[in-house]
Protein backbone atom coordinates (compact mmCIF):
# COMPACT_ATOMS: atom_id res chain seq x y z
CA UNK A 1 -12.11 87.85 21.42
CA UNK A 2 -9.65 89.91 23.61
CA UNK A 3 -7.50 92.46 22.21
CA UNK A 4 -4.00 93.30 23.34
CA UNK A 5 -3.73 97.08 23.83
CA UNK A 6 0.39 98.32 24.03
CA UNK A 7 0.94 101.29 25.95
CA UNK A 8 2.54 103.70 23.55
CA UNK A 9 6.04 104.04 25.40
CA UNK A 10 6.92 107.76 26.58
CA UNK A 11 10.61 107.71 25.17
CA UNK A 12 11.74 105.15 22.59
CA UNK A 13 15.02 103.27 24.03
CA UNK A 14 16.76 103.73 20.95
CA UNK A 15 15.91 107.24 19.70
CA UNK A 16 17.74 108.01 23.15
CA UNK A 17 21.32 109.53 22.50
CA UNK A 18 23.02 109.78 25.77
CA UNK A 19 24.24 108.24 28.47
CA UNK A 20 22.14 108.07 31.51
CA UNK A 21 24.37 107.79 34.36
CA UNK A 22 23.99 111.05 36.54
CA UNK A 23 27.32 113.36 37.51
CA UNK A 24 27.11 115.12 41.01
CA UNK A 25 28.40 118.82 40.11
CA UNK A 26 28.29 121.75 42.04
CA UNK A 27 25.01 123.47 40.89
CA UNK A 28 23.39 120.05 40.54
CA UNK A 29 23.28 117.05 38.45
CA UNK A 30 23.52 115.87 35.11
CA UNK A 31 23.81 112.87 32.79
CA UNK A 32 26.67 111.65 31.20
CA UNK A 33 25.48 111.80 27.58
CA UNK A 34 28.01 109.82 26.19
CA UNK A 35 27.10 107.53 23.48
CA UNK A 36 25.59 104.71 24.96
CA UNK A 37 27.09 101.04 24.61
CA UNK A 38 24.35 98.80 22.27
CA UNK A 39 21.75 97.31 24.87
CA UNK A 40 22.46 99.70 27.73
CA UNK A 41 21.53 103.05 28.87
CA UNK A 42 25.07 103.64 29.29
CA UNK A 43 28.55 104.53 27.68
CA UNK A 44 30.95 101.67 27.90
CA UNK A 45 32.75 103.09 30.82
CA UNK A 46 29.52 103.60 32.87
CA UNK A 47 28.32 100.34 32.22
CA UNK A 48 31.66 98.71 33.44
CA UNK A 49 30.77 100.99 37.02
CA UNK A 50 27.44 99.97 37.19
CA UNK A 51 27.40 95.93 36.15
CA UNK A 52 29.75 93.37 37.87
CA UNK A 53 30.28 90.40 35.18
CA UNK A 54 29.23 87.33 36.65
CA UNK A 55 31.98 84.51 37.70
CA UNK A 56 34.53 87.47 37.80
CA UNK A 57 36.47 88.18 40.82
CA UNK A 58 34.93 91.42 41.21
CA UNK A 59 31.72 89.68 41.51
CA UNK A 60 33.68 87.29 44.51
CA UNK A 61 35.08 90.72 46.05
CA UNK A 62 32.06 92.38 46.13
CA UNK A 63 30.17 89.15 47.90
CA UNK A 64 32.62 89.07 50.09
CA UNK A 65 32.06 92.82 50.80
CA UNK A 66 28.61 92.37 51.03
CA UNK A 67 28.84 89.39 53.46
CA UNK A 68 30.84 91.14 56.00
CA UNK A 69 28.65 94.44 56.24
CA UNK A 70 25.65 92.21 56.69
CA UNK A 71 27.36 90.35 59.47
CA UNK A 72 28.78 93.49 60.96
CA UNK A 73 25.20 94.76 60.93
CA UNK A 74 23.85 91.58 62.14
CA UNK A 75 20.47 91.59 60.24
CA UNK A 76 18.97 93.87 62.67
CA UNK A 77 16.71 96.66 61.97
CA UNK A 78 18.22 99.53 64.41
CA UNK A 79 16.09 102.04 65.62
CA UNK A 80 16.44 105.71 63.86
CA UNK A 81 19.46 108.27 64.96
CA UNK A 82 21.43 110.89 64.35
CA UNK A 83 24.66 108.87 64.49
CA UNK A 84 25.62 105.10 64.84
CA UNK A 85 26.35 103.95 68.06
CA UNK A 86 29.85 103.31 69.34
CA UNK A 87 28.85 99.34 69.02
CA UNK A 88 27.94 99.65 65.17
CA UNK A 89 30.88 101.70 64.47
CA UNK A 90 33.43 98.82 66.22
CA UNK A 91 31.89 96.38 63.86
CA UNK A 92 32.47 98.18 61.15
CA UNK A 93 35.97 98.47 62.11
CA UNK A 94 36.56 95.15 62.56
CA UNK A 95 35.26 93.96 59.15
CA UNK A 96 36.67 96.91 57.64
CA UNK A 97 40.12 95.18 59.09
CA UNK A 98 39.46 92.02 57.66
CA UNK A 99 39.92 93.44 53.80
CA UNK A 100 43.36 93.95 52.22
């Protein structure tokens, strides 16, 4: 007969107090630490940044987003450099010109 072995977890998920969305400040970064919403490792305004509800018109905007940076890029893997080229950046301009 097998047995199961659980790995003993290194922080419990609801022992945890704060909020685990990370602030850029000048002499580095730091979490939130909030109260977290139930279920989440957020506070209820970090969660709202960080999740799009499905069906919602965000979620449409943000497709539609999506869809024109990946046809401005073209599905291309570009080779490394220091800046884009003058192509990539008309692109971008051009979908950029498509959104209100």
């Amino acid at each position: 007969m097998r047995k199961l072995l659980s790995c003993p977890l290194t922080e419990d998920f609801e022992d945890d107090l704060g909020c685990a969305y990370m602030i850029d400040e000048p002499d580095g970064q730091r979490s939130c630490g909030a109260a977290r919403r139930a279920s989440s490792s957020y506070c209820p305004h970090h969660h709202s940044v960080c999740y799009i509800v499905s069906g919602s018109k965000a979620e449409t905007d943000r497709l539609r987003e999506v869809e024109a940076l990946a046809s401005a890029v073209g599905g291309r893997r570009a080779r490394r450099r220091e800046e884009p080229t003058q192509q990539f950046l008309r692109r971008m301009e051009q979908a950029v010109r498509e959104f209100p």
